[in-house]
N, C-alpha and C. Protein backbone atom coordinates (compact mmCIF):
# COMPACT_ATOMS: atom_id res chain seq x y z
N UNK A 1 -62.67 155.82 128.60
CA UNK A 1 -64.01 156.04 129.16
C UNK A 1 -63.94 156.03 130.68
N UNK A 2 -64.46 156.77 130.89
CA UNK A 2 -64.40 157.22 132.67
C UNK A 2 -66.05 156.77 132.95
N UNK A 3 -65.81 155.41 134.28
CA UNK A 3 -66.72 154.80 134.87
C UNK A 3 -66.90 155.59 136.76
N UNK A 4 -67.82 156.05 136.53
CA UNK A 4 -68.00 156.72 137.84
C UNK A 4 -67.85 155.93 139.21
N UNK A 5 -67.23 156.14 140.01
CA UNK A 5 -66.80 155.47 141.15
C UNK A 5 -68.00 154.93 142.06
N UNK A 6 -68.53 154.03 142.37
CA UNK A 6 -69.33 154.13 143.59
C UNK A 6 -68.89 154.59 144.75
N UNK A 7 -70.06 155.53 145.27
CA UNK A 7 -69.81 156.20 146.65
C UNK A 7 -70.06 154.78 147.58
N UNK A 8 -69.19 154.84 148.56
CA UNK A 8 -69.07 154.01 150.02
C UNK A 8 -70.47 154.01 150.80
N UNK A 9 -70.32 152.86 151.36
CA UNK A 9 -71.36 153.21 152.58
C UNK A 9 -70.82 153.63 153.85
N UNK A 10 -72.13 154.15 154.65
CA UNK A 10 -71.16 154.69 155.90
C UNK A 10 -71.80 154.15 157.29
N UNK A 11 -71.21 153.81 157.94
CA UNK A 11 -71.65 152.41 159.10
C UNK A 11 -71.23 152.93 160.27
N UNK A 12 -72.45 153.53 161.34
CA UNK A 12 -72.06 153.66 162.30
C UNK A 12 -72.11 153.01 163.51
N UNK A 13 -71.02 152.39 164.55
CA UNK A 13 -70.95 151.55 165.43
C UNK A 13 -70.87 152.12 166.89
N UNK A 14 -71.70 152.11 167.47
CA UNK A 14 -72.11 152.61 169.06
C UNK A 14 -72.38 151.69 170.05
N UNK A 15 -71.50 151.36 171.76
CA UNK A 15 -71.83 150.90 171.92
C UNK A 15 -71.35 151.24 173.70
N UNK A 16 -71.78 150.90 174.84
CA UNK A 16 -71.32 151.26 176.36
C UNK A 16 -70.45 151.11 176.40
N UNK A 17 -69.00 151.29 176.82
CA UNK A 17 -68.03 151.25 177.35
C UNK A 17 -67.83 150.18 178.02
N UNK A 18 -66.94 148.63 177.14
CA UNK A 18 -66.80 147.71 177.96
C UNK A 18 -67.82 146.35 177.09
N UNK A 19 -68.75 146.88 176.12
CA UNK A 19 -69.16 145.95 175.47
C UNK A 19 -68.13 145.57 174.03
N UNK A 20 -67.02 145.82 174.44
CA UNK A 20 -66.44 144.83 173.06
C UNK A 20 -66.25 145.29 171.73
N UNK A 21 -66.85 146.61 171.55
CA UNK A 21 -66.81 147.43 170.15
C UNK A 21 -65.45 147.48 169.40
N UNK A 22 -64.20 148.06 170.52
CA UNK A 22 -63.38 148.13 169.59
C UNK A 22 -62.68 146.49 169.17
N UNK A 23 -62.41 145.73 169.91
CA UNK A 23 -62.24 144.23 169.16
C UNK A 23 -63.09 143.84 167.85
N UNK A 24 -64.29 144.43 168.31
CA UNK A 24 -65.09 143.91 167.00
C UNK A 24 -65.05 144.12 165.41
N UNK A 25 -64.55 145.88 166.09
CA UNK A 25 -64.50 146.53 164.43
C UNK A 25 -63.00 145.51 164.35
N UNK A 26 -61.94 145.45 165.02
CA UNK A 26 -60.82 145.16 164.63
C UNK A 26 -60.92 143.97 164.20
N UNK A 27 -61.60 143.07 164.30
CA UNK A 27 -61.85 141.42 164.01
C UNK A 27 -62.40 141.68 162.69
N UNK A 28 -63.82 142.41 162.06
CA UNK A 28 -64.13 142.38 160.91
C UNK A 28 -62.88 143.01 159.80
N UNK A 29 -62.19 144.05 160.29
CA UNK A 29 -61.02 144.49 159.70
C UNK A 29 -60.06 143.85 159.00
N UNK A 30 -59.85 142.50 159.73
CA UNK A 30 -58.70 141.65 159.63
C UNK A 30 -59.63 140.68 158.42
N UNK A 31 -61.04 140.64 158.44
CA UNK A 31 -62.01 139.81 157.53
C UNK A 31 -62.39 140.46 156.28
N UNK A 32 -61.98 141.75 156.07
CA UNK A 32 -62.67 142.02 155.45
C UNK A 32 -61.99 143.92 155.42
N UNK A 33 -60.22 143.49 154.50
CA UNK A 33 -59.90 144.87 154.50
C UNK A 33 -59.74 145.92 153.56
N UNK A 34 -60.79 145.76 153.12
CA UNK A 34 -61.24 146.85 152.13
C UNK A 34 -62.38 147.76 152.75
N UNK A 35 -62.77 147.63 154.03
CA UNK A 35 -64.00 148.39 154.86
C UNK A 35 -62.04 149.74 155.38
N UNK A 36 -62.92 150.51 156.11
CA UNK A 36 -62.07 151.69 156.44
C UNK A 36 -62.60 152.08 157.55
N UNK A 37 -62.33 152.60 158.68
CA UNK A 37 -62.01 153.43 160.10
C UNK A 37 -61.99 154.63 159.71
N UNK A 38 -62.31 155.66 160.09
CA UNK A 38 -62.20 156.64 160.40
C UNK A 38 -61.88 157.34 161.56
N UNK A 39 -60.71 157.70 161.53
CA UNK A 39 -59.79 158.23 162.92
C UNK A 39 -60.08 159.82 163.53
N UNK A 40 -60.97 159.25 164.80
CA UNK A 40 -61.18 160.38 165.25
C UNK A 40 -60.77 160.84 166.10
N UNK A 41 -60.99 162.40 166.57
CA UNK A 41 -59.69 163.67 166.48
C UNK A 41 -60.80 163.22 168.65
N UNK A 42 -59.40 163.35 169.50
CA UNK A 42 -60.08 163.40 171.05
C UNK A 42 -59.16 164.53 171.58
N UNK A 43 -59.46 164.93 172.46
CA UNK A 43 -58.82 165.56 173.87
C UNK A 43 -58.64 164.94 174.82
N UNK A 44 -58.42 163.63 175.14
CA UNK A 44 -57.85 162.96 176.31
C UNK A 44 -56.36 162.43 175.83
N UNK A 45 -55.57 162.23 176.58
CA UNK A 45 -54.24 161.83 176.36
C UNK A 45 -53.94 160.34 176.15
N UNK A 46 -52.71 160.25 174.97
CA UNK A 46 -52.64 158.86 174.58
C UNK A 46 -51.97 157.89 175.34
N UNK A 47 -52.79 156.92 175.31
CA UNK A 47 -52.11 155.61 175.90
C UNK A 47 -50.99 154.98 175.35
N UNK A 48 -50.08 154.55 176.34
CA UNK A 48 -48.85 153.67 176.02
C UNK A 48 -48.57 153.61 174.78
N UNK A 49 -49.66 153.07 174.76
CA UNK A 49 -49.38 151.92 172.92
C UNK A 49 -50.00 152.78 171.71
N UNK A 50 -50.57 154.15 171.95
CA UNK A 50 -51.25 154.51 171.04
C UNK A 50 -50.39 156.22 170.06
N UNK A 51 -50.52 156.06 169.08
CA UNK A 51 -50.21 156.73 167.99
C UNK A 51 -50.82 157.94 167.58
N UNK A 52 -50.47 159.16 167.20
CA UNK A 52 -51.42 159.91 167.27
C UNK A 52 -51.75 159.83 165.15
N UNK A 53 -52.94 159.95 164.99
CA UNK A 53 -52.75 159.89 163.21
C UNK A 53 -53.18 158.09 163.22
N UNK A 54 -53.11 157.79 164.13
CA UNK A 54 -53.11 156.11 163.98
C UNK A 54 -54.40 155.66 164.27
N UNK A 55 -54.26 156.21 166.30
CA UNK A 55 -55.56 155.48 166.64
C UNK A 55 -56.46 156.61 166.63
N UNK A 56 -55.39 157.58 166.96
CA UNK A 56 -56.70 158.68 167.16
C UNK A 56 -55.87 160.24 166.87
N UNK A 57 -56.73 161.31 166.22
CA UNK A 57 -55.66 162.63 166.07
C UNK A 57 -55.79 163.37 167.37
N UNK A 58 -54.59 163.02 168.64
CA UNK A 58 -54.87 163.72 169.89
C UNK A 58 -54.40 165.53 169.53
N UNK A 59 -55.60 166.10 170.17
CA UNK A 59 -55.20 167.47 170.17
C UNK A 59 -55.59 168.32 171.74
N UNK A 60 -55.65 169.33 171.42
CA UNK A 60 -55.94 170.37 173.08
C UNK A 60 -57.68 170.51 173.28
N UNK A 61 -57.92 171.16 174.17
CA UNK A 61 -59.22 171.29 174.04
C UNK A 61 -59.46 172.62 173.33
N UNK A 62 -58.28 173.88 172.97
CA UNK A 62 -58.63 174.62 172.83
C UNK A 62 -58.76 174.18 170.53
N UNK A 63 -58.13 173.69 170.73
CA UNK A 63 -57.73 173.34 168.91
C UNK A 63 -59.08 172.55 168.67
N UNK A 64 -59.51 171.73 169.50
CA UNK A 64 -60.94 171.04 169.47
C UNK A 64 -62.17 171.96 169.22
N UNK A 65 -61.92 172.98 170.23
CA UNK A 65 -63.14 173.97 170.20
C UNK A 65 -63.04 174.72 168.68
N UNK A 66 -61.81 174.92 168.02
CA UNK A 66 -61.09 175.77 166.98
C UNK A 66 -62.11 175.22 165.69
N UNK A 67 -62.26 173.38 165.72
CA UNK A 67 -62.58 172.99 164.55
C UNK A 67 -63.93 172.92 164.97
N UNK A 68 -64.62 172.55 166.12
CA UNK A 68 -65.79 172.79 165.81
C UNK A 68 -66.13 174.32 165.25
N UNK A 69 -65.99 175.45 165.48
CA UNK A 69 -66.42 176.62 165.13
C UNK A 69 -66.23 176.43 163.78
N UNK A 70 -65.41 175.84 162.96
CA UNK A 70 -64.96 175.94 161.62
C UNK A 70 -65.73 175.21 161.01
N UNK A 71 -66.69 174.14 161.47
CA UNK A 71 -67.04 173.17 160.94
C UNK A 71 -66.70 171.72 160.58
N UNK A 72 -65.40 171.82 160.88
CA UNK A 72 -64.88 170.70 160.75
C UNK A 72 -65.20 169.43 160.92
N UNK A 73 -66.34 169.14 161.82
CA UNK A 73 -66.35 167.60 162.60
C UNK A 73 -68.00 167.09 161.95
N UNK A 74 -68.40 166.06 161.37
CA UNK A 74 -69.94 165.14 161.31
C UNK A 74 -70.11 165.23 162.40
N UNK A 75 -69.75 164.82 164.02
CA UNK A 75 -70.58 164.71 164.54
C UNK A 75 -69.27 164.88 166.15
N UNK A 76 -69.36 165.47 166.98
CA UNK A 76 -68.49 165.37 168.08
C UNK A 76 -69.76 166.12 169.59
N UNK A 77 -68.95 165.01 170.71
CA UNK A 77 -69.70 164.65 171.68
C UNK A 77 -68.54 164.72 172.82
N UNK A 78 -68.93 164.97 174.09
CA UNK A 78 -68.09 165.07 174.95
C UNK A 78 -68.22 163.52 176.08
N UNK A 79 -67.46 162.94 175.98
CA UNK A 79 -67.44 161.72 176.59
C UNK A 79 -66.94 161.40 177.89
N UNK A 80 -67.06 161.14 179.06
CA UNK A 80 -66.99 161.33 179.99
C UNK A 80 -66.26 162.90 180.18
N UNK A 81 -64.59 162.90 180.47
CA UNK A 81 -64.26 164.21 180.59
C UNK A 81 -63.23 164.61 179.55
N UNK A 82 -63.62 163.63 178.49
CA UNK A 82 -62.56 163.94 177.11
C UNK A 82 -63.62 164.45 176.19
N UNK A 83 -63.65 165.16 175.07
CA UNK A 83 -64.16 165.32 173.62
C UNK A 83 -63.28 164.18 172.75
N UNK A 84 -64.70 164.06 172.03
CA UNK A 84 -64.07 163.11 170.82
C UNK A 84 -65.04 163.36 169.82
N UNK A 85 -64.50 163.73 168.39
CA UNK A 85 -65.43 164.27 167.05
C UNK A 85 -64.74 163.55 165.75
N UNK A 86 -65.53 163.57 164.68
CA UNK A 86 -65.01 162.73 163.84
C UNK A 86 -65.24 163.84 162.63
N UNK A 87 -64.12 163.92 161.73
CA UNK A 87 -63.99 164.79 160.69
C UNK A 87 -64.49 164.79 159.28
N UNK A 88 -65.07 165.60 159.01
CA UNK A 88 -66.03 165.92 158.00
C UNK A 88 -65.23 165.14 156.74
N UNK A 89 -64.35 165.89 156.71
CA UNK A 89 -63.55 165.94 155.12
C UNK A 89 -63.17 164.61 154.89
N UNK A 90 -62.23 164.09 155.99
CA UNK A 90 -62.12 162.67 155.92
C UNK A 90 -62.69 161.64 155.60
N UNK A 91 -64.33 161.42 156.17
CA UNK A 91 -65.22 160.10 155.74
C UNK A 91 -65.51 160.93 154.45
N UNK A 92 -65.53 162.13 153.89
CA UNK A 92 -66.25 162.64 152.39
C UNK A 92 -65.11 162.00 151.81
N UNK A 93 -63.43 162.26 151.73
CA UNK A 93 -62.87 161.46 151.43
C UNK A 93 -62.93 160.12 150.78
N UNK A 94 -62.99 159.30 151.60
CA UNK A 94 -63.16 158.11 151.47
C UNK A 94 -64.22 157.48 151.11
N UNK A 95 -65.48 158.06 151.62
CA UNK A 95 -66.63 157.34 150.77
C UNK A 95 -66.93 158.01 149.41
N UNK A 96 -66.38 158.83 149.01
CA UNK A 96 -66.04 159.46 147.49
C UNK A 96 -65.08 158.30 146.63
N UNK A 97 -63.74 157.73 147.52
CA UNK A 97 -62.97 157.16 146.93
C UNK A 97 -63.63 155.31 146.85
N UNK A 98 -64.63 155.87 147.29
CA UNK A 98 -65.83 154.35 146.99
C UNK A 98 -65.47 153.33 148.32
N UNK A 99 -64.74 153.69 149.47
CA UNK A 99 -64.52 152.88 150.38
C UNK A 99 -66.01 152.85 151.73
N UNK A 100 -65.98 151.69 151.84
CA UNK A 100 -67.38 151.94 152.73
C UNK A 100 -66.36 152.04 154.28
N UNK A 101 -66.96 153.22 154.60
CA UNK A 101 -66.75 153.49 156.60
C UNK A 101 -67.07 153.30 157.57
N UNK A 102 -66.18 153.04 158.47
CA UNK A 102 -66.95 152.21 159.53
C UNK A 102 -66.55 154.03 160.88
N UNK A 103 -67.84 154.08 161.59
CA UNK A 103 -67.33 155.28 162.70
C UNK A 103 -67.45 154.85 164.22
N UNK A 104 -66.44 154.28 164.67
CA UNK A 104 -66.93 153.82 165.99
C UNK A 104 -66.89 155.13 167.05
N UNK A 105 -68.56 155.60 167.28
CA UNK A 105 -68.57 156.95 168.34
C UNK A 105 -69.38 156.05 169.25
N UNK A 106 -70.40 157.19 170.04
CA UNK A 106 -71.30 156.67 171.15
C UNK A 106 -72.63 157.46 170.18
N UNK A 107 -73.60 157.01 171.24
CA UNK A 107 -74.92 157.47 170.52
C UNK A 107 -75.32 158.89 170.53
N UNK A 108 -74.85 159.81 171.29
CA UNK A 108 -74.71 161.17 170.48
C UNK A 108 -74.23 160.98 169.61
N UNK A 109 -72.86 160.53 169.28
CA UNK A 109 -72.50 161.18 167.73
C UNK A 109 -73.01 160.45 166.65
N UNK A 110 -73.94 159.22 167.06
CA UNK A 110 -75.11 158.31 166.03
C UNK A 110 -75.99 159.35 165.77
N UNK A 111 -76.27 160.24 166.78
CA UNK A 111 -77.53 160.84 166.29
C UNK A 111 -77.63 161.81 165.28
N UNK A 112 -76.27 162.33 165.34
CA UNK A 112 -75.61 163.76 164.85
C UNK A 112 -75.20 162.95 163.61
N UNK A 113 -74.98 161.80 163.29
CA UNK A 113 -74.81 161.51 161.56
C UNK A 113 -75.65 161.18 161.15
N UNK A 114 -76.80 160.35 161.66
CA UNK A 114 -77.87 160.28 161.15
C UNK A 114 -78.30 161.41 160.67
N UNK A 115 -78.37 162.70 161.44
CA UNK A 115 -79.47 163.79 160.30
C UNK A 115 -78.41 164.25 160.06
N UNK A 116 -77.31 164.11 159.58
CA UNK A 116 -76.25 164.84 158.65
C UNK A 116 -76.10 163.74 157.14
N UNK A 117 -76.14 162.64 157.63
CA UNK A 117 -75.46 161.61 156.23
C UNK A 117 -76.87 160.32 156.22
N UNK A 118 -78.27 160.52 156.22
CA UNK A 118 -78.92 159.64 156.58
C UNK A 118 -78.78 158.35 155.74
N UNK A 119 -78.27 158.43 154.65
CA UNK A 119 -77.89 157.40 154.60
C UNK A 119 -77.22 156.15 154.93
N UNK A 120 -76.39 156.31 156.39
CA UNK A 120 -75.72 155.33 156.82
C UNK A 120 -76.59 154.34 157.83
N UNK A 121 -75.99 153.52 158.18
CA UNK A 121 -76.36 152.08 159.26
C UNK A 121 -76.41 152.33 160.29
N UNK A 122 -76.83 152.64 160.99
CA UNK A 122 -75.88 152.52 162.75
C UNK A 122 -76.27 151.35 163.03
N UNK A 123 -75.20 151.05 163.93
CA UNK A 123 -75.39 149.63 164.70
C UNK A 123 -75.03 149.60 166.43
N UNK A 124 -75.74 149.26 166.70
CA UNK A 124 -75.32 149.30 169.00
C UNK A 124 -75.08 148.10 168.60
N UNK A 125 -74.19 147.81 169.85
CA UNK A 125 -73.40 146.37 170.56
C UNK A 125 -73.82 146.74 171.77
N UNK A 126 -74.26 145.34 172.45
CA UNK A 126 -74.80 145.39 173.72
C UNK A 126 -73.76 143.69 174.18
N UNK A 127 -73.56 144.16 175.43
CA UNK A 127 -73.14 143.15 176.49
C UNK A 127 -74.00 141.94 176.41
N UNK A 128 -73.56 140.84 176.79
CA UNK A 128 -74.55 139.79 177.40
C UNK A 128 -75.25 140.14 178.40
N UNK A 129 -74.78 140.40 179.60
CA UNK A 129 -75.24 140.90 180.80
C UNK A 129 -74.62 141.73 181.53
N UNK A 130 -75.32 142.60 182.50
CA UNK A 130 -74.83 143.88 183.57
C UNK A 130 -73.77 143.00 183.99
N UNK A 131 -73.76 141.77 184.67
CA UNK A 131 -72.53 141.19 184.90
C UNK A 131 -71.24 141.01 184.22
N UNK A 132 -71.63 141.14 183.17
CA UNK A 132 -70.49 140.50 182.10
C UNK A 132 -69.85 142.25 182.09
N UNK A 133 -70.29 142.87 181.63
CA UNK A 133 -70.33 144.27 181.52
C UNK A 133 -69.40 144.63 182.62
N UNK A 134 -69.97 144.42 183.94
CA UNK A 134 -68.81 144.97 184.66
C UNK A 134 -67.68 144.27 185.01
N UNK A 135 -67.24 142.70 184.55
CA UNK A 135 -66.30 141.85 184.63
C UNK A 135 -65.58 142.80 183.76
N UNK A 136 -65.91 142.75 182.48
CA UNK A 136 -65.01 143.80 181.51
C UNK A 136 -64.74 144.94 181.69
N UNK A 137 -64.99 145.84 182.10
CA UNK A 137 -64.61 146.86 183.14
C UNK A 137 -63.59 146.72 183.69
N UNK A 138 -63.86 145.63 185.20
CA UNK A 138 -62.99 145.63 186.28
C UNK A 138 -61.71 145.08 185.65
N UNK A 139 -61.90 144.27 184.24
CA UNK A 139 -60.08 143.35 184.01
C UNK A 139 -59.52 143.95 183.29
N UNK A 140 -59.95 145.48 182.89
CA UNK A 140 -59.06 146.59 182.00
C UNK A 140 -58.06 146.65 183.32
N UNK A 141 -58.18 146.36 184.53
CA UNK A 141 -57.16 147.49 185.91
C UNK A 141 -56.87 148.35 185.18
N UNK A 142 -57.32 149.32 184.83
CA UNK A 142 -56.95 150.97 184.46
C UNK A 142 -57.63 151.67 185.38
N UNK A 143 -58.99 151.60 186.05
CA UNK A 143 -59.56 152.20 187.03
C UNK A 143 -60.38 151.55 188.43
N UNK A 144 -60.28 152.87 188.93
CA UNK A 144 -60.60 152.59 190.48
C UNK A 144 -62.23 151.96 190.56
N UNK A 145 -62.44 151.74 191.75
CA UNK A 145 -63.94 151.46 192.15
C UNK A 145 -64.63 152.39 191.76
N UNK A 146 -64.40 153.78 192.24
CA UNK A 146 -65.33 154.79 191.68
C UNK A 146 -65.34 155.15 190.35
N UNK A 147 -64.36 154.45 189.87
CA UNK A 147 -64.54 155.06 188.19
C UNK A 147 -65.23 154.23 187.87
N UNK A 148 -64.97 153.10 187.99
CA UNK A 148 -66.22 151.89 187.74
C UNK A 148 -67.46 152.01 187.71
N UNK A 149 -67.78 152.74 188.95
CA UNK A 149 -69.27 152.42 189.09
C UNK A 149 -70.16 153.80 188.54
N UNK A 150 -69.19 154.55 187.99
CA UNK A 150 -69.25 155.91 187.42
C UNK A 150 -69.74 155.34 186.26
N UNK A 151 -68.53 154.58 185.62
CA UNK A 151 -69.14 153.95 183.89
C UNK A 151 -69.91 153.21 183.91
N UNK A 152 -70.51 152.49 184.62
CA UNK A 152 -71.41 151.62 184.93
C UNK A 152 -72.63 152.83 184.84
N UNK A 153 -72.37 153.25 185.44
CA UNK A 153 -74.02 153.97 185.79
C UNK A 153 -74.00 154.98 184.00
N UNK A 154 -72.86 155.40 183.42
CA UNK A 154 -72.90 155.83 182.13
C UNK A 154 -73.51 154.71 181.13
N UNK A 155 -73.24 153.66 181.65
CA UNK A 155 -73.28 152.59 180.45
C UNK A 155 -75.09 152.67 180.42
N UNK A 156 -75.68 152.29 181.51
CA UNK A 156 -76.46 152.10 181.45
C UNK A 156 -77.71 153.22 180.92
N UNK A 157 -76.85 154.26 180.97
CA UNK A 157 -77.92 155.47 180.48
C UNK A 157 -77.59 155.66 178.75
N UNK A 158 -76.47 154.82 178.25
CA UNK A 158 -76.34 155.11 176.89
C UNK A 158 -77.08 153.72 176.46
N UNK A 159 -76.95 152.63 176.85
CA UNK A 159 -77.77 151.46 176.42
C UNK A 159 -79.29 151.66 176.26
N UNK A 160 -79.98 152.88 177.11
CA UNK A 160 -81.37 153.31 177.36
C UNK A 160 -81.21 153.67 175.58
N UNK A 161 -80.38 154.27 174.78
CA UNK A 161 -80.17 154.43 173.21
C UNK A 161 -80.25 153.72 171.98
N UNK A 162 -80.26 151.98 172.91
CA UNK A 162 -80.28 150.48 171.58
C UNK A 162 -81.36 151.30 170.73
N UNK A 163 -82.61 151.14 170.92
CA UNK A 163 -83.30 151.14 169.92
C UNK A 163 -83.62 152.08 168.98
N UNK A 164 -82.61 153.09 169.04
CA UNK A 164 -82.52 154.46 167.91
C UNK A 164 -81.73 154.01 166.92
N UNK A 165 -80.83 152.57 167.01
CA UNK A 165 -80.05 152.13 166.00
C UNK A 165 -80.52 150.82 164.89
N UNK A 166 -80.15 151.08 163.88
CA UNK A 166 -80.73 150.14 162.50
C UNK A 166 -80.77 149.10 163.06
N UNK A 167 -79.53 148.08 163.60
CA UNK A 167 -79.02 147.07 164.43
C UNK A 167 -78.69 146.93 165.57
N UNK A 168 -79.13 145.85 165.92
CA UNK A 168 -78.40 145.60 167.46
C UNK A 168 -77.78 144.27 167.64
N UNK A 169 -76.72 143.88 167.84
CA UNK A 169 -75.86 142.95 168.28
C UNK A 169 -75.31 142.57 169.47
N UNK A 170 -75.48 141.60 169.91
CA UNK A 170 -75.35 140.92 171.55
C UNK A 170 -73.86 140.88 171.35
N UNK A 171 -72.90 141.03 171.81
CA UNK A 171 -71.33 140.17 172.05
C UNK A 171 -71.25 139.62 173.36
N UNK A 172 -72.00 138.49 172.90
CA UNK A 172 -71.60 137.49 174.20
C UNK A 172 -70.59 136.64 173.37
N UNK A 173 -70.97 135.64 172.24
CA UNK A 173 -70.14 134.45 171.89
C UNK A 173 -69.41 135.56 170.61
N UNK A 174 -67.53 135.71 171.25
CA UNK A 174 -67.71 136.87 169.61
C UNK A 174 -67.49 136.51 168.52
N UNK A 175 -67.10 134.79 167.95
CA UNK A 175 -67.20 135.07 166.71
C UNK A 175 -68.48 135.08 165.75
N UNK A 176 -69.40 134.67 166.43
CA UNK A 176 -71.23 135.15 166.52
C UNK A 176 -71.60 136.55 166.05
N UNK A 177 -70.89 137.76 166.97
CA UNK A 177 -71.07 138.83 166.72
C UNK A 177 -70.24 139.03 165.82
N UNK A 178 -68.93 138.48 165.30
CA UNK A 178 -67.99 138.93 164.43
C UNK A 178 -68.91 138.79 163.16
N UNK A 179 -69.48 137.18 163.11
CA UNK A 179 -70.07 137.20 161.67
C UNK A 179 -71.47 137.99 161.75
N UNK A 180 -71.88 138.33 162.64
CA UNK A 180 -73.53 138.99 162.61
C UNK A 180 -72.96 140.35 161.50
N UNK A 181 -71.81 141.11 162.78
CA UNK A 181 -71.67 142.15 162.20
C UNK A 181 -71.15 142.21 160.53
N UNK A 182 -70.28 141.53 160.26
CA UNK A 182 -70.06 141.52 158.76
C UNK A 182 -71.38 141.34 158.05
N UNK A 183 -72.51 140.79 158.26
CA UNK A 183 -73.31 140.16 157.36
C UNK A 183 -74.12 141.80 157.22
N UNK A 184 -74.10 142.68 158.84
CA UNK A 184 -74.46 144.39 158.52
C UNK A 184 -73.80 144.91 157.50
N UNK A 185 -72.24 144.91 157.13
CA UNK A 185 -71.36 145.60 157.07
C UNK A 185 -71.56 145.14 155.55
N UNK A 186 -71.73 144.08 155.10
CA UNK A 186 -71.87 143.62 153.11
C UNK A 186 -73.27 143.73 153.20
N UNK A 187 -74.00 144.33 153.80
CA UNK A 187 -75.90 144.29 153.06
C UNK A 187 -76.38 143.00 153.09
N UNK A 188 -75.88 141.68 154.07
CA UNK A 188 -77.15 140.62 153.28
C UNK A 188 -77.36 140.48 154.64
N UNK A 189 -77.51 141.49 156.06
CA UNK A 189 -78.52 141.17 156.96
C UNK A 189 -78.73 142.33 158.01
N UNK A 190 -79.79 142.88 158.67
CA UNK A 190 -80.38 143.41 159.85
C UNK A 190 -80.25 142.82 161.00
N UNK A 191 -80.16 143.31 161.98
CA UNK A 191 -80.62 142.56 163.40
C UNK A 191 -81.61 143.66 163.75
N UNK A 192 -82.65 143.68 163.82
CA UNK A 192 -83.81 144.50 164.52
C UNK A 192 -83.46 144.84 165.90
N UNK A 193 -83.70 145.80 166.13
CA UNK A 193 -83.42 146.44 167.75
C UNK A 193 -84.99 145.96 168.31
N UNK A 194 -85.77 145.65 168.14
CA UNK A 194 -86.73 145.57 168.70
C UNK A 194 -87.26 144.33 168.65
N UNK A 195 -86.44 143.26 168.30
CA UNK A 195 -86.71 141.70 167.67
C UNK A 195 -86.91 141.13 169.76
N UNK A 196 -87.70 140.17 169.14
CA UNK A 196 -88.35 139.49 170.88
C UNK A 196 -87.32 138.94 171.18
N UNK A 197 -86.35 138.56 171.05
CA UNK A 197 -85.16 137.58 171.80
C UNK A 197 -84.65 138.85 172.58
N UNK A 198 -84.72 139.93 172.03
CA UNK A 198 -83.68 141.12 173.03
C UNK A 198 -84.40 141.32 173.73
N UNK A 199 -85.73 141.37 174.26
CA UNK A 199 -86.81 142.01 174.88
C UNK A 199 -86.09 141.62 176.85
N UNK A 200 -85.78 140.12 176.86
CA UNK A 200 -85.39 140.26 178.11
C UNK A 200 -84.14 140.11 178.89
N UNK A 201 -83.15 140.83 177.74
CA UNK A 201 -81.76 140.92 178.20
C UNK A 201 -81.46 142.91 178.27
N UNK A 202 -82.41 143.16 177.40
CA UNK A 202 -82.46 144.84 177.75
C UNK A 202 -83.06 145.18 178.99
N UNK A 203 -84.25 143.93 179.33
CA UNK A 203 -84.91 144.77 180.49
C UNK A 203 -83.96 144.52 181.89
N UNK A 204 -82.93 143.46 181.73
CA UNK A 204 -81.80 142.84 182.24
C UNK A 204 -80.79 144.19 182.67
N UNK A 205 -80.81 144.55 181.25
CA UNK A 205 -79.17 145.75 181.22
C UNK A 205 -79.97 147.30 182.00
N UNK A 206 -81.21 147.24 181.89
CA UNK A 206 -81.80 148.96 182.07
C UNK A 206 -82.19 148.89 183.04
N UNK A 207 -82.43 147.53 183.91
CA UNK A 207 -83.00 147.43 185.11
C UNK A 207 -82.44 148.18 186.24
C-alpha cells in the first residue's frame, strides 16, 4: 500500500546584511537536520572557503541571464552588484520529497515567492540596533569605509521591508533567536511583525 508523502513546508528567511541570518539558519540546522537549504545559483565570485554546489551554484552573468529566460529560478534579485536566484526544480524537489525548506534571499526574492508558492512563511531578522549592525559589518574586515556605509544605507532601505514578512525576529541574544526561530520553523509559534515591543527598535533602525 502506497501512503502518499507529505509535501514540505517552505520557509522563507530575509534579512539586512550583517544581521546574523546566515549563523542562524546554520544553528537551527545543526538542531534540527531534517529541515533543508536550498542552494542558490549567484554571479559574484567564491570566497576562500566556499564550494561551488555547496554554498552556492557560482555561474557567469551571461548563464544567469540564460536561466532566467528559461524559467528556471522562484524568485532571483540583483543584490548589490552580484545576481542571486533560487531554482525552481530544486525546492519542487524537495518539498515533493516531504522535506520542509528553508530559502535564505532578501526581500525581493520574499516577494517573488510569496505570489509564486503562497503557501510558505517568510521570516525577517532584524539587528538589535543601527549600532550593533554596523559593529557587524566593520568586524567582517572584508570592506572599506565606503563599502560600509554603502551597506548601511542598503540595510536600511531593505529593513523599511520587516513588515511584509509572517515573522520578525530580533538577533540580539542568539540562542533566543535560535529557539524563536525553530519554534517558526515546527509550527508551534509566530512573532508578529507588528507586535508593540518592535515598535521602538524599528523606529531606531529606519530612523
Amino acid at each position: 500500500m502506497n501512503v502518499a508523502r507529505k509535501r514540505g513546508a517552505l520557509f522563507v528567511i530575509a534579512a539586512p546584511s550583517g544581521a546574523g541570518k546566515t549563523s542562524l539558519v546554520k544553528a537551527v540546522l545543526e538542531r534540527d537536520p531534517s529541515l533543508r537549504v536550498s542552494v542558490s545559483h549567484t554571479t559574484r565570485k567564491p570566497r576562500a572557503n566556499e564550494i561551488s554546489g555547496d554554498h552556492y551554484f557560482f555561474v557567469s552573468v551571461d548563464e544567469f541571464k540564460r536561466l532566467i529566460e528559461a524559467g528556471e529560478f522562484l524568485e532571483h534579485a540583483q543584490v548589490f552588484d552580484n545576481f542571486y536566484g533560487t531554482g525552481r526544480a530544486q525546492v519542487e524537489a524537495l518539498r515533493n520529497a516531504g522535506h520542509d525548506v528553508i530559502l535564505e534571499i532578501d526581500w525581493q526574492g520574499a516577494r517573488q515567492v510569496r505570489a509564486a508558492q503562497p503557501d510558505c512563511h517568510s521570516v525577517f531578522i532584524l539587528p538589535p540596533s543601527r549600532r550593533e549592525l554596523e559593529a557587524r559589518l566593520r568586524n567582517r574586515n572584508t570592506d572599506s569605509d565606503a563599502v560600509i556605509e554603502r551597506r548601511l544605507r542598503d540595510c536600511i532601505a531593505d529593513m523599511s521591508h520587516f513588515a511584509e514578512f509572517d515573522s520578525v525576529v530580533v538577533n540580539d541574544q542568539f540562542e533566543v533567536a535560535v529557539g524563536q526561530l525553530l519554534e517558526i520553523l515546527r509550527g508551534a509559534h509566530t512573532y508578529d511583525p507588528g507586535r508593540a515591543e518592535l515598535k521602538p527598535l524599528v523606529a531606531e533602525l529606519l530612523a
